[in-house]
C-alpha atoms as a PDB file:
ATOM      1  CA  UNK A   1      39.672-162.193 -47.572  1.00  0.00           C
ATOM      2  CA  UNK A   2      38.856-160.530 -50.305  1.00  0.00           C
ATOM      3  CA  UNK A   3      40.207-162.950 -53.210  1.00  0.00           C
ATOM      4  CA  UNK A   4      37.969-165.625 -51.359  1.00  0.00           C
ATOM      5  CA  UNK A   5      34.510-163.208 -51.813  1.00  0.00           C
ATOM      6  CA  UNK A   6      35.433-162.440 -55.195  1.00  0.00           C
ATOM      7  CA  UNK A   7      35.833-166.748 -55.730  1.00  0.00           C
ATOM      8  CA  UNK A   8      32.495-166.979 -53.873  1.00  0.00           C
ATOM      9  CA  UNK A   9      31.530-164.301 -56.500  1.00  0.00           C
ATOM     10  CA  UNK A  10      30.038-162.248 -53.185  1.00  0.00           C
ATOM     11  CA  UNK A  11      31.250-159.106 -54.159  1.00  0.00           C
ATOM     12  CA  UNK A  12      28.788-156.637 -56.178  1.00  0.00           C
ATOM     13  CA  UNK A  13      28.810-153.419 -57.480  1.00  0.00           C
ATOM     14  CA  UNK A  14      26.383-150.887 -55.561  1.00  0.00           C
ATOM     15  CA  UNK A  15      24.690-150.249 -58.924  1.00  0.00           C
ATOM     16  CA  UNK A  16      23.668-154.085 -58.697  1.00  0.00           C
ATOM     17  CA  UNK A  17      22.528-154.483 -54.990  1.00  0.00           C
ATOM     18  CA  UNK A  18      20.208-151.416 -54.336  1.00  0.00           C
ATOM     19  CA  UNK A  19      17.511-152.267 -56.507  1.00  0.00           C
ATOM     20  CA  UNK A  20      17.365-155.486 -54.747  1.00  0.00           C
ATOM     21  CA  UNK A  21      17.255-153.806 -51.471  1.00  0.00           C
ATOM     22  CA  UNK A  22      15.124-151.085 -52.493  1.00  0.00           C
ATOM     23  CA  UNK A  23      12.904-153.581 -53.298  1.00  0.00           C
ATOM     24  CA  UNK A  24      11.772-154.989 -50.299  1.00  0.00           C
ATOM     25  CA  UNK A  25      11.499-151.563 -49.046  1.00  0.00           C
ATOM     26  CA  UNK A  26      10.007-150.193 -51.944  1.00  0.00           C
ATOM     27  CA  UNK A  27       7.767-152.801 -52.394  1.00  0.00           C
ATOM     28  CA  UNK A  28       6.106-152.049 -49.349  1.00  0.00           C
ATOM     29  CA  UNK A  29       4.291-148.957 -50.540  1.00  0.00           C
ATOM     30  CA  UNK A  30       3.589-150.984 -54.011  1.00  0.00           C
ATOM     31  CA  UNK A  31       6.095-149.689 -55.930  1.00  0.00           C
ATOM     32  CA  UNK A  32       8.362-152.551 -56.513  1.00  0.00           C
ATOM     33  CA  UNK A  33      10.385-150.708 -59.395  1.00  0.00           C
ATOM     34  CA  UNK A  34      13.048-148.865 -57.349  1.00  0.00           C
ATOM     35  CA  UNK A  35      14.560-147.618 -60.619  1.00  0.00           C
ATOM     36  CA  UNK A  36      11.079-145.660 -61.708  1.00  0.00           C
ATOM     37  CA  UNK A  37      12.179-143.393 -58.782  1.00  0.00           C
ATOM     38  CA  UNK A  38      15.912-143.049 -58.940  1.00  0.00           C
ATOM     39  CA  UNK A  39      15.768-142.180 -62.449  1.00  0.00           C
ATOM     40  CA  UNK A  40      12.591-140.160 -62.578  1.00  0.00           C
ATOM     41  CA  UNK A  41      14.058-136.830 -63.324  1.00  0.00           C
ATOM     42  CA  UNK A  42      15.856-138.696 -67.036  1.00  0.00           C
ATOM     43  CA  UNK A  43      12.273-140.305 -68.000  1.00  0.00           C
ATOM     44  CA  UNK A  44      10.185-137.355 -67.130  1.00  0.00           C
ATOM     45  CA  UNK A  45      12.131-134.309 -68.460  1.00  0.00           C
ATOM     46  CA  UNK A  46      13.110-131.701 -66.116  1.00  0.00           C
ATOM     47  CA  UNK A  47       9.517-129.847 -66.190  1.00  0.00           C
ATOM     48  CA  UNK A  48       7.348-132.897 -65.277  1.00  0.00           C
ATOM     49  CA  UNK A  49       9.610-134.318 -62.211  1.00  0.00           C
ATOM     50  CA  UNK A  50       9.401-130.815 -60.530  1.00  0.00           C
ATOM     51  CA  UNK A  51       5.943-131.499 -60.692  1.00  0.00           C
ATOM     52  CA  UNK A  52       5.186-134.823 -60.436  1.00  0.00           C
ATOM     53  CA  UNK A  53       6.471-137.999 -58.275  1.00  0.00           C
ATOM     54  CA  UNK A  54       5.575-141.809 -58.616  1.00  0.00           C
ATOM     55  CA  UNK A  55       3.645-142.917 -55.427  1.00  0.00           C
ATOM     56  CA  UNK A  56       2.921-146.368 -56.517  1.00  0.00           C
ATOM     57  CA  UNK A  57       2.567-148.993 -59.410  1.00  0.00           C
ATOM     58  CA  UNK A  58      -0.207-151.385 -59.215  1.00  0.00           C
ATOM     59  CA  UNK A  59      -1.229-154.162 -61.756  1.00  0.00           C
ATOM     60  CA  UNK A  60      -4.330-156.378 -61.915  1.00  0.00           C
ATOM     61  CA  UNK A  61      -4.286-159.444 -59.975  1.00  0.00           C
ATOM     62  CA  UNK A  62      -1.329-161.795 -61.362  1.00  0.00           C
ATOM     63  CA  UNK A  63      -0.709-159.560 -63.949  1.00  0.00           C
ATOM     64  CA  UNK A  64       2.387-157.010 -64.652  1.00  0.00           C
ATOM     65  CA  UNK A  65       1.321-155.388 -67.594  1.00  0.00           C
ATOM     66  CA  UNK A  66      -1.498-152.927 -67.880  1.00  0.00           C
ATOM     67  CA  UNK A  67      -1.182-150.705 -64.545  1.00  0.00           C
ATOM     68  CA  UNK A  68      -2.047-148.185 -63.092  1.00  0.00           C
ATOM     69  CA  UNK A  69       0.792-145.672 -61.476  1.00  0.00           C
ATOM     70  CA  UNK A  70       0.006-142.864 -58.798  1.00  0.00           C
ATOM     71  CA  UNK A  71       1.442-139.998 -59.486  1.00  0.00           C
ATOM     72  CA  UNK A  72       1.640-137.193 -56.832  1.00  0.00           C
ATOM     73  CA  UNK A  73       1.162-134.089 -58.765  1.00  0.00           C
ATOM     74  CA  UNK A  74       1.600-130.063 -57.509  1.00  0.00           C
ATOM     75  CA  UNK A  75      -2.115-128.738 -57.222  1.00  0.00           C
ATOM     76  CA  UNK A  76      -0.598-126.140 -59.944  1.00  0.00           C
ATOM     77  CA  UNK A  77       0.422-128.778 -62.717  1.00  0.00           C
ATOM     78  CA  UNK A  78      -2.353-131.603 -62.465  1.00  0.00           C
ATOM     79  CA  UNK A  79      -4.051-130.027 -65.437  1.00  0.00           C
ATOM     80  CA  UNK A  80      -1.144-130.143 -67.095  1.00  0.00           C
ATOM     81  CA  UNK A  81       0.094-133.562 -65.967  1.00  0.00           C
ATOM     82  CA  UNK A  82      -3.722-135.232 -67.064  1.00  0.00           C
ATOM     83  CA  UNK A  83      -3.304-133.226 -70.501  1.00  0.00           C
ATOM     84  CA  UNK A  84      -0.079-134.897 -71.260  1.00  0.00           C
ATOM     85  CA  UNK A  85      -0.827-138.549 -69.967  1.00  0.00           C
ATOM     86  CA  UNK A  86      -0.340-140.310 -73.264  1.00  0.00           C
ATOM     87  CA  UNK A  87       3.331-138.813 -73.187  1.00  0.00           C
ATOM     88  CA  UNK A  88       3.941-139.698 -69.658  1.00  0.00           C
ATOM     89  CA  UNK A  89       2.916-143.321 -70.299  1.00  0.00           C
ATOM     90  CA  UNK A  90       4.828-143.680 -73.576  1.00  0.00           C
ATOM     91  CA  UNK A  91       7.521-142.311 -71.500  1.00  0.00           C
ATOM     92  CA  UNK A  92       7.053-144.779 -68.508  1.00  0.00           C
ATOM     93  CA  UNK A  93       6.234-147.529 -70.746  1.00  0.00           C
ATOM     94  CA  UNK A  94       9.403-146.747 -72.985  1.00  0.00           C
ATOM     95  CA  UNK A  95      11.177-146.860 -69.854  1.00  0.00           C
ATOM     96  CA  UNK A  96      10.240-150.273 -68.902  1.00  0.00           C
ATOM     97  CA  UNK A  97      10.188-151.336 -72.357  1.00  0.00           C
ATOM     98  CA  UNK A  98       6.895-153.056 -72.266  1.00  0.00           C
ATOM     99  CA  UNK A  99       3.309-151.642 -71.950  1.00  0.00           C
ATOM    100  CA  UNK A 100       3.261-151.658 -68.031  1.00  0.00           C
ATOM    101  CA  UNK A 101       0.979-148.636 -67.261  1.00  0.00           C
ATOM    102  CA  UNK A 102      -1.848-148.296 -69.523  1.00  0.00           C
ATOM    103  CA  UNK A 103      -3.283-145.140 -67.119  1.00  0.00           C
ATOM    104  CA  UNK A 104      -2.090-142.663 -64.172  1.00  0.00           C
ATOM    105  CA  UNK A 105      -3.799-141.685 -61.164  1.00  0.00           C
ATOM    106  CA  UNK A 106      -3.030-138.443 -60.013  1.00  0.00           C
ATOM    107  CA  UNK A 107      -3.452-137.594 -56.205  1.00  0.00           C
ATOM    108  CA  UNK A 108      -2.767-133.600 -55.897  1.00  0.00           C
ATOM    109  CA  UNK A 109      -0.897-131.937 -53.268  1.00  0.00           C
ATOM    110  CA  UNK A 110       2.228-130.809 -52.236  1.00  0.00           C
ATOM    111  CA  UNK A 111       6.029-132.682 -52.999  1.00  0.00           C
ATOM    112  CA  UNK A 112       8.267-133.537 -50.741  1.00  0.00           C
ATOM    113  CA  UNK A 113      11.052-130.832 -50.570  1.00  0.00           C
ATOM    114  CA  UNK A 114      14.465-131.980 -52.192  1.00  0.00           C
ATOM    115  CA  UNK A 115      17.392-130.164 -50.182  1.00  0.00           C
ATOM    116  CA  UNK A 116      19.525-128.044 -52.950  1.00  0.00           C
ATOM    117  CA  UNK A 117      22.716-129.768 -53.293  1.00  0.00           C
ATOM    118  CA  UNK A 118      25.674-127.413 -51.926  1.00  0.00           C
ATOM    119  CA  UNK A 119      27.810-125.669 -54.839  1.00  0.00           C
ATOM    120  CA  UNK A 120      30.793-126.426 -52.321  1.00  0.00           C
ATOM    121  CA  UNK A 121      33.491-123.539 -51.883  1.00  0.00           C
ATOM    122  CA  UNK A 122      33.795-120.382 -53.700  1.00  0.00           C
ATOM    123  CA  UNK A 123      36.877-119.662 -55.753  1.00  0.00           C
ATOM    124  CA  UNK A 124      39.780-117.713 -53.574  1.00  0.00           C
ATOM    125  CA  UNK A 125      40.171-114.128 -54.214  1.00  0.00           C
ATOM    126  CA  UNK A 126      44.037-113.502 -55.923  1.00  0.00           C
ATOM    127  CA  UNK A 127      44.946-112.378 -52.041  1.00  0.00           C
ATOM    128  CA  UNK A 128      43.654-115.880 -50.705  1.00  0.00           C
ATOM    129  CA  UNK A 129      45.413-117.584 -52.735  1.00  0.00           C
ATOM    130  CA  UNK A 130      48.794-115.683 -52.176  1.00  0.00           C
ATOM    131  CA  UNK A 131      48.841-116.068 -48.768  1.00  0.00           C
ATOM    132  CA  UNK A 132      47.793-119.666 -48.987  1.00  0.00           C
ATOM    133  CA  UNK A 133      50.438-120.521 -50.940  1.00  0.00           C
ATOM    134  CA  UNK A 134      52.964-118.287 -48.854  1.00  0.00           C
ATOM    135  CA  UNK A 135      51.678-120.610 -45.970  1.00  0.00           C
ATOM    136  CA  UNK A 136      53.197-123.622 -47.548  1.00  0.00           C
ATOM    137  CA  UNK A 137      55.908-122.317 -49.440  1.00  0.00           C
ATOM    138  CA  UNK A 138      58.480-124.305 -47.227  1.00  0.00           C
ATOM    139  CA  UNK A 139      56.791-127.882 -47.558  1.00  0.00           C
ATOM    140  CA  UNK A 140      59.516-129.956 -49.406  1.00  0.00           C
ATOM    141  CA  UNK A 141      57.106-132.614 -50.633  1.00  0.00           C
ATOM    142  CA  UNK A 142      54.775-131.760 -53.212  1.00  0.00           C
ATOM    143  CA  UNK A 143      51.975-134.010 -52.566  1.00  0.00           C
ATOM    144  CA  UNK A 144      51.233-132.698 -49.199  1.00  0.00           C
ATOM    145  CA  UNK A 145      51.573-129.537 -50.419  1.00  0.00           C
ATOM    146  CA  UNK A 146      49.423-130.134 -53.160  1.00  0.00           C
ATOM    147  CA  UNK A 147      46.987-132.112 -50.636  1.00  0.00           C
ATOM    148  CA  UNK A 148      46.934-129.284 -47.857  1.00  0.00           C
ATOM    149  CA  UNK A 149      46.284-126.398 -51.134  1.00  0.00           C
ATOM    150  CA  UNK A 150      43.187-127.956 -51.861  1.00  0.00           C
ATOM    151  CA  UNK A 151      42.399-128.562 -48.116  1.00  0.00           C
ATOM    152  CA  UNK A 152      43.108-124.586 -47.575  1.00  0.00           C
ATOM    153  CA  UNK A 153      41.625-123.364 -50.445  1.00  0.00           C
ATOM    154  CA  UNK A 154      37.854-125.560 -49.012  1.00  0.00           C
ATOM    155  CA  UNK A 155      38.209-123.925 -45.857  1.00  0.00           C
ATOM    156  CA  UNK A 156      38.948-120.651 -46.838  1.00  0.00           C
ATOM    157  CA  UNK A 157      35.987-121.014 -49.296  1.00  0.00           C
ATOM    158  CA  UNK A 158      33.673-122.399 -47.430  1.00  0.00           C
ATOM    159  CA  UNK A 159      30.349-120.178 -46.088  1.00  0.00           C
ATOM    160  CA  UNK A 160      31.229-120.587 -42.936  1.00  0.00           C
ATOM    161  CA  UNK A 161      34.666-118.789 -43.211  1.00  0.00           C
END
């Protein structure tokens, strides 16, 4: 099954097929350049996208140069964010690598709240990690041992434990 997708050439990387998907859904709310948004945080810097997050991207009437973007902006920064809107277009524009936006429209008010990303387990304390490996001491095979260590070692250093 697979050697016939790959002949049919129906097999993609995930790198390749959101944008297309994001498109349609993206495209909905006007902002047809799925990308803009995934890599926000590496055009922006990491001051501006705390701040700041593209709503939509609208050009004049059969046009695709020469936009306007809507930016949502923190109450806090939109002084900020209007001071440096050459930067953020030569930014935007660089990003696209043609003059798309030639002006922002900020609407102010609060971003959506990103969940922190979990650090995942804390390191074991020397006496964790004795007894852990006391536990499976007797394993003969080394890969389950090895496997079952690192399973241990999550558990044990997990919040919840």
């Amino acid at each position: 099954m697979k050697d016939e997708n790959e002949r049919r050439g129906r097999l993609r990387s995930v790198g390749e097929t959101i944008p297309r998907i994001a498109r349609r859904v993206l495209g909905k709310q006007g902002l047809g350049e799925a990308q803009l948004i995934a890599q926000w945080d590496a055009i922006m810097g990491e001051e501006l996208a705390r701040e700041t997050l593209p709503v939509k991207l609208s050009f004049p009437a059969g046009a695709r140069r020469h936009g306007t973007l809507r930016l949502r902006v923190t109450p806090a920064a939109a002084l900020l964010v209007q001071h440096r809107e050459p930067q953020i277009l030569e930014r935007v524009n660089g990003f696209f690598g043609y003059g798309a936006v030639a002006r922002l429209a900020l609407q102010q008010g609060p971003l959506p709240v990103v969940p922190k990303p979990d650090p995942g387990p804390r390191a074991l304390t020397p006496q964790e990690s004795t007894a852990l490996a006391d536990r499976l001491a007797q394993l003969p095979d080394s890969s389950v041992k090895s496997a079952l260590h690192r399973l241990g070692a999550a558990i044990l250093g997990s919040p919840r434990h």
